[in-house]
N, C-alpha and C. Protein backbone atom coordinates (compact mmCIF):
# COMPACT_ATOMS: atom_id res chain seq x y z
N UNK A 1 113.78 96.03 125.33
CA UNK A 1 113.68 95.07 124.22
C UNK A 1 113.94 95.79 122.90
N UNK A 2 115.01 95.19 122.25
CA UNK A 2 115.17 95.88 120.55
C UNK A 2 114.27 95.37 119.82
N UNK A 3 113.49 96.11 118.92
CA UNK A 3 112.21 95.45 117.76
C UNK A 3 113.69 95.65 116.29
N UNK A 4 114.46 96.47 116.37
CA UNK A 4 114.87 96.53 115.27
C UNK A 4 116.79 96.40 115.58
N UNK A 5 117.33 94.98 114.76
CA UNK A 5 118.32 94.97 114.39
C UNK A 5 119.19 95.41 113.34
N UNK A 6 119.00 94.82 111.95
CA UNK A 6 119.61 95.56 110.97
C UNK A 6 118.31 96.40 110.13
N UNK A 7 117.42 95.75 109.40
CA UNK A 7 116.01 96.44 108.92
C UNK A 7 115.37 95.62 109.96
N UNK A 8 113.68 96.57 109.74
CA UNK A 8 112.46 96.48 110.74
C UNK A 8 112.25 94.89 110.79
N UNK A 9 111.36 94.23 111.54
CA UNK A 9 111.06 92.61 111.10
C UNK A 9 109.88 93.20 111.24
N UNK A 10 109.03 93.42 110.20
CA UNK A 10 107.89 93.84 109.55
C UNK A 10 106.76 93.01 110.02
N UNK A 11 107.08 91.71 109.45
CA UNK A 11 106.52 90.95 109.98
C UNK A 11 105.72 90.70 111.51
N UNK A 12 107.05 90.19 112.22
CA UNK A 12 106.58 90.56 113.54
C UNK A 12 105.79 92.00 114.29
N UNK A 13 106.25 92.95 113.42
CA UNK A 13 105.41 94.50 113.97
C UNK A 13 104.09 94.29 113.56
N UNK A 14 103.59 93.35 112.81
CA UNK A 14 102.20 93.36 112.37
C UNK A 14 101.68 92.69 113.39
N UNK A 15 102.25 91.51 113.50
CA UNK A 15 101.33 90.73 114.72
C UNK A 15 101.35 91.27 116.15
N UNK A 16 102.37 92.28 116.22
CA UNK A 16 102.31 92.77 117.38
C UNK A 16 101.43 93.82 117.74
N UNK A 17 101.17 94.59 116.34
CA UNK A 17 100.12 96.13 116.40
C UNK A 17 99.18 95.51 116.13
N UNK A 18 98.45 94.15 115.49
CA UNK A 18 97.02 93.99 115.53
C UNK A 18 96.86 93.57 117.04
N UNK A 19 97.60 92.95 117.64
CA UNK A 19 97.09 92.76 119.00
C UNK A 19 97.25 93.67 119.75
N UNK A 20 97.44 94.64 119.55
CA UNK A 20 97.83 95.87 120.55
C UNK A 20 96.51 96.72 120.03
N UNK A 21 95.53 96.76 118.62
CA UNK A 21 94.74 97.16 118.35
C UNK A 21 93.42 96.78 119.40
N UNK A 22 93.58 95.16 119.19
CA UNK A 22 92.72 94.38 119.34
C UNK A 22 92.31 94.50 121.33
N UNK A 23 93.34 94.96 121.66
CA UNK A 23 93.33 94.49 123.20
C UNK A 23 93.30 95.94 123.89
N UNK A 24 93.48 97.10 123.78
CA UNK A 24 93.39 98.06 123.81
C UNK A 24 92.59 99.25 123.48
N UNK A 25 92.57 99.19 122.00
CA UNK A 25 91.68 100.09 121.63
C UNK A 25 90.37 99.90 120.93
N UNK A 26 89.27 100.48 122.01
CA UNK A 26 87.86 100.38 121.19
C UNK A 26 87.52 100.04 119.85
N UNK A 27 86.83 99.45 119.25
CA UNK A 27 86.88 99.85 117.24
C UNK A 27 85.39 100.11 117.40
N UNK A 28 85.58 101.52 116.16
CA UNK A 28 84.65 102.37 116.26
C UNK A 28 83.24 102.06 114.99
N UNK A 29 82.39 102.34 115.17
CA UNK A 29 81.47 101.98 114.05
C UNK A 29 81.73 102.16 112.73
N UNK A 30 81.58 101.06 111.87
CA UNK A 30 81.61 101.28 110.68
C UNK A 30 80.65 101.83 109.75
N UNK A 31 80.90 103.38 109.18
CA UNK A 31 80.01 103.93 108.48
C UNK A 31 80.22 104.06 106.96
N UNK A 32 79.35 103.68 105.90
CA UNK A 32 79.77 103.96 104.58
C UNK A 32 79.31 105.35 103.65
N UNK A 33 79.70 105.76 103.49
CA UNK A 33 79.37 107.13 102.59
C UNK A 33 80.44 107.39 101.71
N UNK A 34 79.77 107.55 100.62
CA UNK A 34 79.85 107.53 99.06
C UNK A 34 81.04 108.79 99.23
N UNK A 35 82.90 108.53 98.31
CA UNK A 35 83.87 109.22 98.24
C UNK A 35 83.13 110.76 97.10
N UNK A 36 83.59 111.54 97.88
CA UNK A 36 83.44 113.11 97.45
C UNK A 36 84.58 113.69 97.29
N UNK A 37 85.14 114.16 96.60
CA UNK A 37 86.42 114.41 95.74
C UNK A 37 86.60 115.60 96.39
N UNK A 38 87.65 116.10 97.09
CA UNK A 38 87.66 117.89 97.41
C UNK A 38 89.76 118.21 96.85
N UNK A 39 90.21 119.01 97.34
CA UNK A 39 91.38 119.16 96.92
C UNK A 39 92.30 118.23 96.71
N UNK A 40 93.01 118.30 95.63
CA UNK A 40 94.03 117.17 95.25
C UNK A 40 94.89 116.81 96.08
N UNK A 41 95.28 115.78 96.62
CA UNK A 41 97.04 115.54 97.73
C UNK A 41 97.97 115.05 97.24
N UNK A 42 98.74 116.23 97.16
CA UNK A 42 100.29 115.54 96.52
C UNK A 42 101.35 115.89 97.14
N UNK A 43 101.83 114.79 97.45
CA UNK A 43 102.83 114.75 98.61
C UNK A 43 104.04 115.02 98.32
N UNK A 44 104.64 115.69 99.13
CA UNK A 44 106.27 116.58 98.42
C UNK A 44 106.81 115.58 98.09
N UNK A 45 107.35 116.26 96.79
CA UNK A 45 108.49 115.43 96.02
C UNK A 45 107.67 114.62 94.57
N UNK A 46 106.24 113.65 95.42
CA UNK A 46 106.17 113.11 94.64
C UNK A 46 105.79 113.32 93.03
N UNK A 47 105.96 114.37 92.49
CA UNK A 47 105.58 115.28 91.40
C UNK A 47 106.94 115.13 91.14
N UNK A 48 107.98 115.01 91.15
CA UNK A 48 109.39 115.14 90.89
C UNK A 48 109.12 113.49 89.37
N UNK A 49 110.45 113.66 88.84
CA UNK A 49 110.96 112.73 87.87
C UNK A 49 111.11 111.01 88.96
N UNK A 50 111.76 111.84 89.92
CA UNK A 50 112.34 110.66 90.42
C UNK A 50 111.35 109.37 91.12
N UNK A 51 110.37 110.24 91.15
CA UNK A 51 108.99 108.67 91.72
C UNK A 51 108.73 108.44 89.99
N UNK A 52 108.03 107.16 89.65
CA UNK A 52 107.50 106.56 88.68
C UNK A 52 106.93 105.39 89.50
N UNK A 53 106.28 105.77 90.43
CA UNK A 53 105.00 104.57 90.77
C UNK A 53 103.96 104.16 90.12
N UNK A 54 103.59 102.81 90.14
CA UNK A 54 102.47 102.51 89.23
C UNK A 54 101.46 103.68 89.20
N UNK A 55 100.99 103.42 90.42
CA UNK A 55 99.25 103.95 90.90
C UNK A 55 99.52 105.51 90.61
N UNK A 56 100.10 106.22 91.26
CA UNK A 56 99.83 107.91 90.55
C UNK A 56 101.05 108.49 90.08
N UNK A 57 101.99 107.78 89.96
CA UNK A 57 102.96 109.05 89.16
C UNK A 57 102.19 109.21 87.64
N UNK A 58 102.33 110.85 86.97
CA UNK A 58 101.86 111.00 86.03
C UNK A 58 102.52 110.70 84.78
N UNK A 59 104.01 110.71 85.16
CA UNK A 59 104.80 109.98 84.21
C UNK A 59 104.93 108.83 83.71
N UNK A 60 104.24 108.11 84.27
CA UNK A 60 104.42 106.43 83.73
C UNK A 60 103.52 106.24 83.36
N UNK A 61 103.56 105.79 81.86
CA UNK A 61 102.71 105.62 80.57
C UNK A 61 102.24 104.25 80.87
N UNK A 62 102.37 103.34 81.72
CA UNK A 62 102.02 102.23 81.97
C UNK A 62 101.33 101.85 82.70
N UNK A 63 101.31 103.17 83.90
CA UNK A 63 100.68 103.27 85.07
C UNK A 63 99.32 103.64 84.77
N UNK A 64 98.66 103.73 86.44
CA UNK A 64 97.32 103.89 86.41
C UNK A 64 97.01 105.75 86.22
N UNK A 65 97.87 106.12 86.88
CA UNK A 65 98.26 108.10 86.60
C UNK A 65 96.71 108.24 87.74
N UNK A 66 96.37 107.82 88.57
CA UNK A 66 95.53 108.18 89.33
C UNK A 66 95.49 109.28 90.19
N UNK A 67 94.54 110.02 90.03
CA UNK A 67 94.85 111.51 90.88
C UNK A 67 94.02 111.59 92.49
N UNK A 68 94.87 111.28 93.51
CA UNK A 68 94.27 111.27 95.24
C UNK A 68 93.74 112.18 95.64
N UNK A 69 92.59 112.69 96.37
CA UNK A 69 92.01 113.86 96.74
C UNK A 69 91.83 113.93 98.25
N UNK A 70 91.61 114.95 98.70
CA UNK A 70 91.34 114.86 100.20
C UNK A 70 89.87 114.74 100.09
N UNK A 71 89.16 114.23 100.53
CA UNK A 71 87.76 113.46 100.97
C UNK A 71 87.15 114.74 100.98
N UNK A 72 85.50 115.22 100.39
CA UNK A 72 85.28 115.95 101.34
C UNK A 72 84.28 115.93 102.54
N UNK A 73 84.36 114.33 102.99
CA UNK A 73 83.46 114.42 104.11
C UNK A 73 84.81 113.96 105.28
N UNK A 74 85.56 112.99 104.43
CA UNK A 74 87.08 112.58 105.43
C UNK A 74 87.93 111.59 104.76
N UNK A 75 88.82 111.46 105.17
CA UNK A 75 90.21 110.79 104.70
C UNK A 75 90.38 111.24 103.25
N UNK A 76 90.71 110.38 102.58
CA UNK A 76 90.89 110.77 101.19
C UNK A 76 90.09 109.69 99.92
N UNK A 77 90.44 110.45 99.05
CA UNK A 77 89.31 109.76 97.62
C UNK A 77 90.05 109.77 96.61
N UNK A 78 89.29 109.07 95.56
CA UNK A 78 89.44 109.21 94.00
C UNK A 78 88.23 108.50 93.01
N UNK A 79 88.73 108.90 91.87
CA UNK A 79 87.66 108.74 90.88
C UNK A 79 88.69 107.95 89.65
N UNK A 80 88.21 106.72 89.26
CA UNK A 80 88.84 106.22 87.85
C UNK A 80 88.17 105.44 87.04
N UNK A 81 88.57 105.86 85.80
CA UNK A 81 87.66 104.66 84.96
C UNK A 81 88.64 103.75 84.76
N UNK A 82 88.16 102.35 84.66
CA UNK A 82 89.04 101.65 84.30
C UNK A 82 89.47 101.16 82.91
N UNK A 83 90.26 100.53 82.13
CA UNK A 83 90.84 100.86 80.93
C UNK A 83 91.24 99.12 80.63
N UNK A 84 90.72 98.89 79.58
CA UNK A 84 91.06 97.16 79.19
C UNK A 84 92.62 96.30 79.29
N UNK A 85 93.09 97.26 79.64
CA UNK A 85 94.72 97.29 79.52
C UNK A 85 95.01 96.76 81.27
N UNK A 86 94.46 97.08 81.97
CA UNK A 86 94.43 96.69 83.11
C UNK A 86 92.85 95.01 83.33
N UNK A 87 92.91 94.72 82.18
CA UNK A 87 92.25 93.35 82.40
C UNK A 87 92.49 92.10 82.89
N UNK A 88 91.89 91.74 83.64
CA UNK A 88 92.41 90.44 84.51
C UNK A 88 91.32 89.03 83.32
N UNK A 89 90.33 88.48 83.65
CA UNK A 89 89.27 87.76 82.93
C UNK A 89 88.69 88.59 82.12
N UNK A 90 88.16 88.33 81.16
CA UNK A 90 87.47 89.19 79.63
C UNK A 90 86.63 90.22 80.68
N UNK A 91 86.61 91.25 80.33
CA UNK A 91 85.38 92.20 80.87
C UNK A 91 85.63 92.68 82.14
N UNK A 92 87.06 92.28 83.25
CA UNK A 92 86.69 92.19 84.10
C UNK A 92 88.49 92.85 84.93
N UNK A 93 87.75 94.03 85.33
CA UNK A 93 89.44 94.68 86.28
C UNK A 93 90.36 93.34 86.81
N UNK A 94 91.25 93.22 86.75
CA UNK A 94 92.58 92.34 87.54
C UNK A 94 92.43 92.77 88.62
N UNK A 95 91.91 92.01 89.91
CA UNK A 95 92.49 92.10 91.20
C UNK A 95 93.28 92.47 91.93
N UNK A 96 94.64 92.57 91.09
CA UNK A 96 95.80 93.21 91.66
C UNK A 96 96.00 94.91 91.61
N UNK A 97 95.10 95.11 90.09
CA UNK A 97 95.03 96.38 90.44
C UNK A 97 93.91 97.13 91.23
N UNK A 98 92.70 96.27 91.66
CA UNK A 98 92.13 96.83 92.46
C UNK A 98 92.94 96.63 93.62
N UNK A 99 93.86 95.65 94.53
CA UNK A 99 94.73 95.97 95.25
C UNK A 99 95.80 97.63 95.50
N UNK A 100 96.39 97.62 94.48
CA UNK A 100 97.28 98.79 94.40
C UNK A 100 96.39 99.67 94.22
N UNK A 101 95.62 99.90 93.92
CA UNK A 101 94.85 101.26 94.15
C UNK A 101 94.29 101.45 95.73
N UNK A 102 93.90 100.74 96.42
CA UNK A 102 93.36 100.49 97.81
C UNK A 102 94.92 100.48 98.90
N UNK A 103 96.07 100.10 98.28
CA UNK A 103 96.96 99.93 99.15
C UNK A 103 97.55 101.77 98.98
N UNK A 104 97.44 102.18 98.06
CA UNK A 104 97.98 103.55 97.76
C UNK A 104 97.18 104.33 98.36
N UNK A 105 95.85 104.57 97.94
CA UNK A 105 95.09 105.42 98.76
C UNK A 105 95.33 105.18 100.29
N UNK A 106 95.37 104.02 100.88
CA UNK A 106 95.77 104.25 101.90
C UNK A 106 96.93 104.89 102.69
N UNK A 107 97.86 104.36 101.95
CA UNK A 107 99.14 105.44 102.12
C UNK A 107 99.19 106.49 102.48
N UNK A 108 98.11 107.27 101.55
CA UNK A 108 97.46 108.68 101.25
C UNK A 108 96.94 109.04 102.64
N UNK A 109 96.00 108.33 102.88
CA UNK A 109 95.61 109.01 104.32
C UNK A 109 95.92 109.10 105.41
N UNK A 110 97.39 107.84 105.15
CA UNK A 110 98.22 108.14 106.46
C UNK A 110 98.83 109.40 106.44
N UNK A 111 99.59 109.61 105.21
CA UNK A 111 100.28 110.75 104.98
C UNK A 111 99.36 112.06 105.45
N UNK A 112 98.15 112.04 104.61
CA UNK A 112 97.63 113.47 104.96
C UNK A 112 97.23 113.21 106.83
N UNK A 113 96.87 112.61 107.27
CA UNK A 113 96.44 112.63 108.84
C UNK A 113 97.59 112.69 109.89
N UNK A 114 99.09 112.23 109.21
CA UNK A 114 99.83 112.28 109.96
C UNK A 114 101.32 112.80 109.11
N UNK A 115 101.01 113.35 108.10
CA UNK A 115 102.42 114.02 107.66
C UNK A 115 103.69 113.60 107.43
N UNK A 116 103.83 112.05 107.49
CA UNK A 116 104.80 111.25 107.17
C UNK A 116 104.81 109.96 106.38
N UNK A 117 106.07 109.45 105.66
CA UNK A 117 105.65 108.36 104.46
C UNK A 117 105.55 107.16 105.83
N UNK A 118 104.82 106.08 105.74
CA UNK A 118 104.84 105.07 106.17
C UNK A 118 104.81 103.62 105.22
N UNK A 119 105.16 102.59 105.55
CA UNK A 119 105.24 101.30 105.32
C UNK A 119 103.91 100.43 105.43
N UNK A 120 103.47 100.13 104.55
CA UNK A 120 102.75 98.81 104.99
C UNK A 120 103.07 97.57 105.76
N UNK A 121 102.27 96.78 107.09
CA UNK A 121 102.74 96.23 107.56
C UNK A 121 101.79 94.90 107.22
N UNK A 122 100.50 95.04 107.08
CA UNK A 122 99.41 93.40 107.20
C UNK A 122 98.33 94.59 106.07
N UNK A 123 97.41 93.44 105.05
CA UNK A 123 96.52 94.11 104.99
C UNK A 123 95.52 92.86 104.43
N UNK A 124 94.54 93.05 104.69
CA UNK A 124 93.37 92.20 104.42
C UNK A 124 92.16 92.70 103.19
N UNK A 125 92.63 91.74 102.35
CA UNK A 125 91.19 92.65 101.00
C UNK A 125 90.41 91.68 100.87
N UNK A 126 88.99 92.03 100.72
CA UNK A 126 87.90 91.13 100.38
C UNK A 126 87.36 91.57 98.60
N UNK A 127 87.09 90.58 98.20
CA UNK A 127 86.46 91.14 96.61
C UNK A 127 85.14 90.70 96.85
N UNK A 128 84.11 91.50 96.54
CA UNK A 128 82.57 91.23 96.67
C UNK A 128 81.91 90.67 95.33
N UNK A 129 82.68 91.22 94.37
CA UNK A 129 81.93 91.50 92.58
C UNK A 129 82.96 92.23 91.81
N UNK A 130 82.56 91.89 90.65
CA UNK A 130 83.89 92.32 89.82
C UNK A 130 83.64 93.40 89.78
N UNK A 131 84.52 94.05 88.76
CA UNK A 131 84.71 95.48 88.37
C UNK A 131 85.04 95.54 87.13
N UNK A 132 83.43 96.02 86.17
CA UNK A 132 83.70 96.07 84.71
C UNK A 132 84.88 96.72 84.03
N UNK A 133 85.38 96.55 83.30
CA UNK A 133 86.14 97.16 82.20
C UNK A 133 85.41 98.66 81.79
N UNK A 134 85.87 99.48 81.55
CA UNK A 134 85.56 100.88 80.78
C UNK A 134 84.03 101.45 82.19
N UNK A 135 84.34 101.01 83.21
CA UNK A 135 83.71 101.33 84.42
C UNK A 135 84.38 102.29 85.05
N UNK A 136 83.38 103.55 85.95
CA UNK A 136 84.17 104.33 86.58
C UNK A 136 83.45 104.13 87.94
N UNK A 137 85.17 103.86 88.97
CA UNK A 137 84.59 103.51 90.40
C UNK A 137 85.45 104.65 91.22
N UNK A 138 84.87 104.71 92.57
CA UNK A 138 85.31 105.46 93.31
C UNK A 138 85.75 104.56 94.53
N UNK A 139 86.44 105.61 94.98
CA UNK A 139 87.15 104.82 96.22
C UNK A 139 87.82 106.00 97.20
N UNK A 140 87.74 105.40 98.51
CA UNK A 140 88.14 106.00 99.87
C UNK A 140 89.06 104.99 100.92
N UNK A 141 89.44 106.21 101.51
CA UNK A 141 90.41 105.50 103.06
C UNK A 141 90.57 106.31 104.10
N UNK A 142 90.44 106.15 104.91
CA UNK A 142 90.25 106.84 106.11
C UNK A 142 90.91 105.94 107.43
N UNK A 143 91.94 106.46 108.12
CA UNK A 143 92.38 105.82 109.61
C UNK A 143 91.50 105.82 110.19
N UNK A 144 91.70 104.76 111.13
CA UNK A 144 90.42 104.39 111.98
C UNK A 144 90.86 104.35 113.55
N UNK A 145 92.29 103.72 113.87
CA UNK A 145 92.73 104.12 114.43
C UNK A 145 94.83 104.37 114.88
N UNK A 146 94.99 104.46 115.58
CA UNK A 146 96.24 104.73 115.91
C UNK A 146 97.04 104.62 117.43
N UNK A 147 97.99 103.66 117.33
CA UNK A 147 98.74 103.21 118.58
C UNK A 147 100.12 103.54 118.68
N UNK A 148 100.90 104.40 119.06
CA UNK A 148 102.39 104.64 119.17
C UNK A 148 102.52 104.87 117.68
N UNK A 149 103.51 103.68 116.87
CA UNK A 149 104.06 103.96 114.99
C UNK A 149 103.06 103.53 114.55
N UNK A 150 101.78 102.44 115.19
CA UNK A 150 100.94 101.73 114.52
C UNK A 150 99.63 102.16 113.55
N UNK A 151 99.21 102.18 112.71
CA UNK A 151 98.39 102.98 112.07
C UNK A 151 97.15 102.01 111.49
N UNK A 152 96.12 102.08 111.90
CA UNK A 152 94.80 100.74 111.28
C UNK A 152 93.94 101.78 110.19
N UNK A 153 93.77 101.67 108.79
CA UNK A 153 93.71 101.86 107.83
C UNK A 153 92.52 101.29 107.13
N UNK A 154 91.38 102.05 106.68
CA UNK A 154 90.17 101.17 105.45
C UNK A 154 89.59 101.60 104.47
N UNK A 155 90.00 101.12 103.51
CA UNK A 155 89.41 101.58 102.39
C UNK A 155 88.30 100.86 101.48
N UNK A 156 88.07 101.24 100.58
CA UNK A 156 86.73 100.98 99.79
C UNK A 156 86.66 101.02 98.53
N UNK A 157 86.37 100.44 97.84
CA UNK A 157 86.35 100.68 96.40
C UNK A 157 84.60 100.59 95.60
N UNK A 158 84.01 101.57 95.02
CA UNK A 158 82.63 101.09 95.06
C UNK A 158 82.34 101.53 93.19
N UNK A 159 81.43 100.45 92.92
CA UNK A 159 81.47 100.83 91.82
C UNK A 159 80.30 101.73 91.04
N UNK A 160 80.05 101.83 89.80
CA UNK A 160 79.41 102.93 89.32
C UNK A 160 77.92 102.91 89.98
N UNK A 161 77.45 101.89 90.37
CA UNK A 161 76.13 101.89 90.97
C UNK A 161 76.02 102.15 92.30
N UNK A 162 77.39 102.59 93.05
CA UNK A 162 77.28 103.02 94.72
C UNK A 162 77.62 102.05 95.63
N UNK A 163 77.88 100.28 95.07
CA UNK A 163 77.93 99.39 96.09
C UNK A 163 79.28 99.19 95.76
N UNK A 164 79.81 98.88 97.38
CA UNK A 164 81.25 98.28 97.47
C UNK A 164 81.46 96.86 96.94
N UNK A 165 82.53 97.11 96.03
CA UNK A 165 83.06 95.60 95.45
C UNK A 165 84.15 95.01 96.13
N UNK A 166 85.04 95.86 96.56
CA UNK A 166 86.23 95.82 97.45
C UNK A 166 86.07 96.48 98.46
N UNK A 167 87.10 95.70 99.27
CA UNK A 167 87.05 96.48 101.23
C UNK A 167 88.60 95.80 100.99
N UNK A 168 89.40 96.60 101.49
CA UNK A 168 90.84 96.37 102.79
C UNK A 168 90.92 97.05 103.68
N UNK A 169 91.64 95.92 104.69
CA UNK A 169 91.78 96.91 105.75
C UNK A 169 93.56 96.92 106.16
N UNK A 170 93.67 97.60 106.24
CA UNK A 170 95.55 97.27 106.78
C UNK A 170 96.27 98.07 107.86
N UNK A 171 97.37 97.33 108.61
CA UNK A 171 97.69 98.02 109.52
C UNK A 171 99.05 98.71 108.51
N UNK A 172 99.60 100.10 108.87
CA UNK A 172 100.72 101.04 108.77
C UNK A 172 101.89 101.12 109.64
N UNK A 173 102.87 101.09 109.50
CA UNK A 173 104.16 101.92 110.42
C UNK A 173 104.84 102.77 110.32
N UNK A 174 104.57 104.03 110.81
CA UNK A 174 105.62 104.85 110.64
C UNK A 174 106.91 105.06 111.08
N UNK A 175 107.97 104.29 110.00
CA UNK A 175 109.27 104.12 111.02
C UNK A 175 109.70 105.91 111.46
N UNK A 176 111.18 105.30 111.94
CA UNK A 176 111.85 106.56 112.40
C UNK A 176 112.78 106.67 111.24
N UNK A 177 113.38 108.29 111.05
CA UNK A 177 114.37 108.85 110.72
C UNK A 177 115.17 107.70 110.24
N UNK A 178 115.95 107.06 111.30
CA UNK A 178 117.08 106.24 111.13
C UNK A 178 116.06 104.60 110.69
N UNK A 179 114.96 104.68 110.57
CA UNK A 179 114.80 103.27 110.54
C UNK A 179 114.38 103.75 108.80
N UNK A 180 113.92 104.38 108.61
CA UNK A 180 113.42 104.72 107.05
C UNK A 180 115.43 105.35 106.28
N UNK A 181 115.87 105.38 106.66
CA UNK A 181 118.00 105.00 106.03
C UNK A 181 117.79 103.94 105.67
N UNK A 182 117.30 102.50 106.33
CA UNK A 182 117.55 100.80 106.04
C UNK A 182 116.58 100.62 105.14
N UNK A 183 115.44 101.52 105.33
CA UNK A 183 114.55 100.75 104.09
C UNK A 183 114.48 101.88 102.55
N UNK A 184 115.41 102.67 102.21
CA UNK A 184 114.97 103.44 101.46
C UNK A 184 116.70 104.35 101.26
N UNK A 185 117.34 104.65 100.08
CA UNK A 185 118.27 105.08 99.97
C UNK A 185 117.51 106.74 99.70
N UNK A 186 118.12 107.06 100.90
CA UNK A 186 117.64 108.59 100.88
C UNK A 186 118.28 109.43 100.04
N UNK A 187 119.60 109.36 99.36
CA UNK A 187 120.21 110.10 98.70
C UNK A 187 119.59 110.37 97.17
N UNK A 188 118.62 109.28 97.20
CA UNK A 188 117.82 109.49 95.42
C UNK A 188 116.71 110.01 95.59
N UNK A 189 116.14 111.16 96.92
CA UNK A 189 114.35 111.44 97.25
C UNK A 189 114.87 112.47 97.29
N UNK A 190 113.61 113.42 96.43
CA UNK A 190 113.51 115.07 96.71
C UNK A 190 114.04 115.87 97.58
N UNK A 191 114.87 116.69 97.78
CA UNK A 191 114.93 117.61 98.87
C UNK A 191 113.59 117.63 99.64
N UNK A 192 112.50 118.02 98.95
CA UNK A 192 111.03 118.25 99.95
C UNK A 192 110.91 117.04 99.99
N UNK A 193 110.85 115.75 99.90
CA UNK A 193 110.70 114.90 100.65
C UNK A 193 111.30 114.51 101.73
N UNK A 194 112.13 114.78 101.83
CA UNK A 194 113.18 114.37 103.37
C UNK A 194 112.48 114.62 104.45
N UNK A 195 111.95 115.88 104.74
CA UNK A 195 111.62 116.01 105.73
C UNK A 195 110.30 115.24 106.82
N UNK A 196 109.39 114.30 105.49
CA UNK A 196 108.68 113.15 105.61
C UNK A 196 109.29 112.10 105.39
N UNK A 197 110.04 111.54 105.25
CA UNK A 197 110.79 110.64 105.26
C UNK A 197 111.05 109.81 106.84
N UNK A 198 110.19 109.52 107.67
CA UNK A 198 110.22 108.96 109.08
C UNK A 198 110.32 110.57 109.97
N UNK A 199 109.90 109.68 111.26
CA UNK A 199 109.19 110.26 112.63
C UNK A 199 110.78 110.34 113.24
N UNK A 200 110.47 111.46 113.97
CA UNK A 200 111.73 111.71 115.20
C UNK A 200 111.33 110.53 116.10
């Protein structure tokens, strides 16, 4: 059976890896403990000119310039205050950027646990309580588990008093070599990025 004709059908790989999660593999207890900041992760290349992503390139004056750490109990972390400029309702973080911060960190821990860029495929966020303005929250992600390209992903966002305001959870894919050509013009990424650039 071909999953991939011209690009991935993304789509369909989601509904296919949550049920392949769901029917297969155990899910393991959910434990919460407070993100502990240990060495920075920066993934080749992305220090180059040529990324300007919202969430951490340091170059974009618009962006959040967020700095990812490796966890030091597991997966990965960070620390940010938030800034009125990113306001959604008076007083109160925009949703979307508590999204992109939770969808990035996750990224992050695919990368560091498995050494390659991957795709988002499904992800599920809950908001508990807002998130003040000129507030500093922390946040984590950690894989939970892993099926063939499939990758199940959760992160956390908690705010200055220790309780989670945000939860996502999302599934990952790590395409191949030739499937990351269709989604991504390789000729404009770092030399050191190539070599993460999809799975044999």
């Amino acid at each position: 059976m071909t999953l991939f004709h011209s690009l991935p059908d993304f789509s369909m790989l989601a509904i296919i890896a949550n049920r392949m999660f769901k029917q297969i593999l155990p899910r393991k207890k959910n434990t919460s403990v407070l993100p502990e900041l240990g060495d920075q992760l920066i993934p080749p290349g992305s220090a180059s000119d040529v990324f300007n992503g919202f969430v951490t390139s340091p170059g974009n004056a618009h962006g959040l310039q967020l700095k990812i750490h490796h966890d030091a109990v597991s997966g990965v972390s960070c620390h940010w205050l938030t800034a009125k400029k990113f306001e959604g309702y008076p007083q109160a973080l925009h949703g979307g950027i508590s999204f992109a911060i939770l969808d990035e960190l996750l990224a992050y821990a695919v990368f560091d646990r498995f050494r390659t860029f991957a795709v988002t495929l499904s992800s599920k966020t809950q908001f508990f309580s807002r998130i003040r303005v000129g507030e500093e929250v922390k946040a984590n992600a950690v894989v939970t588990r892993k099926f063939w390209r499939f990758i199940n992903v959760e992160g956390k966002i908690y705010n200055s008093r220790g309780r989670v305001v945000v939860s996502m959870k999302s599934t990952f894919y790590m395409p191949t070599k030739k499937e990351f050509k269709k989604i991504l013009d390789l000729s404009i990424m770092p030399s050191e990025a190539l070599p993460y650039c999809g799975t044999d």
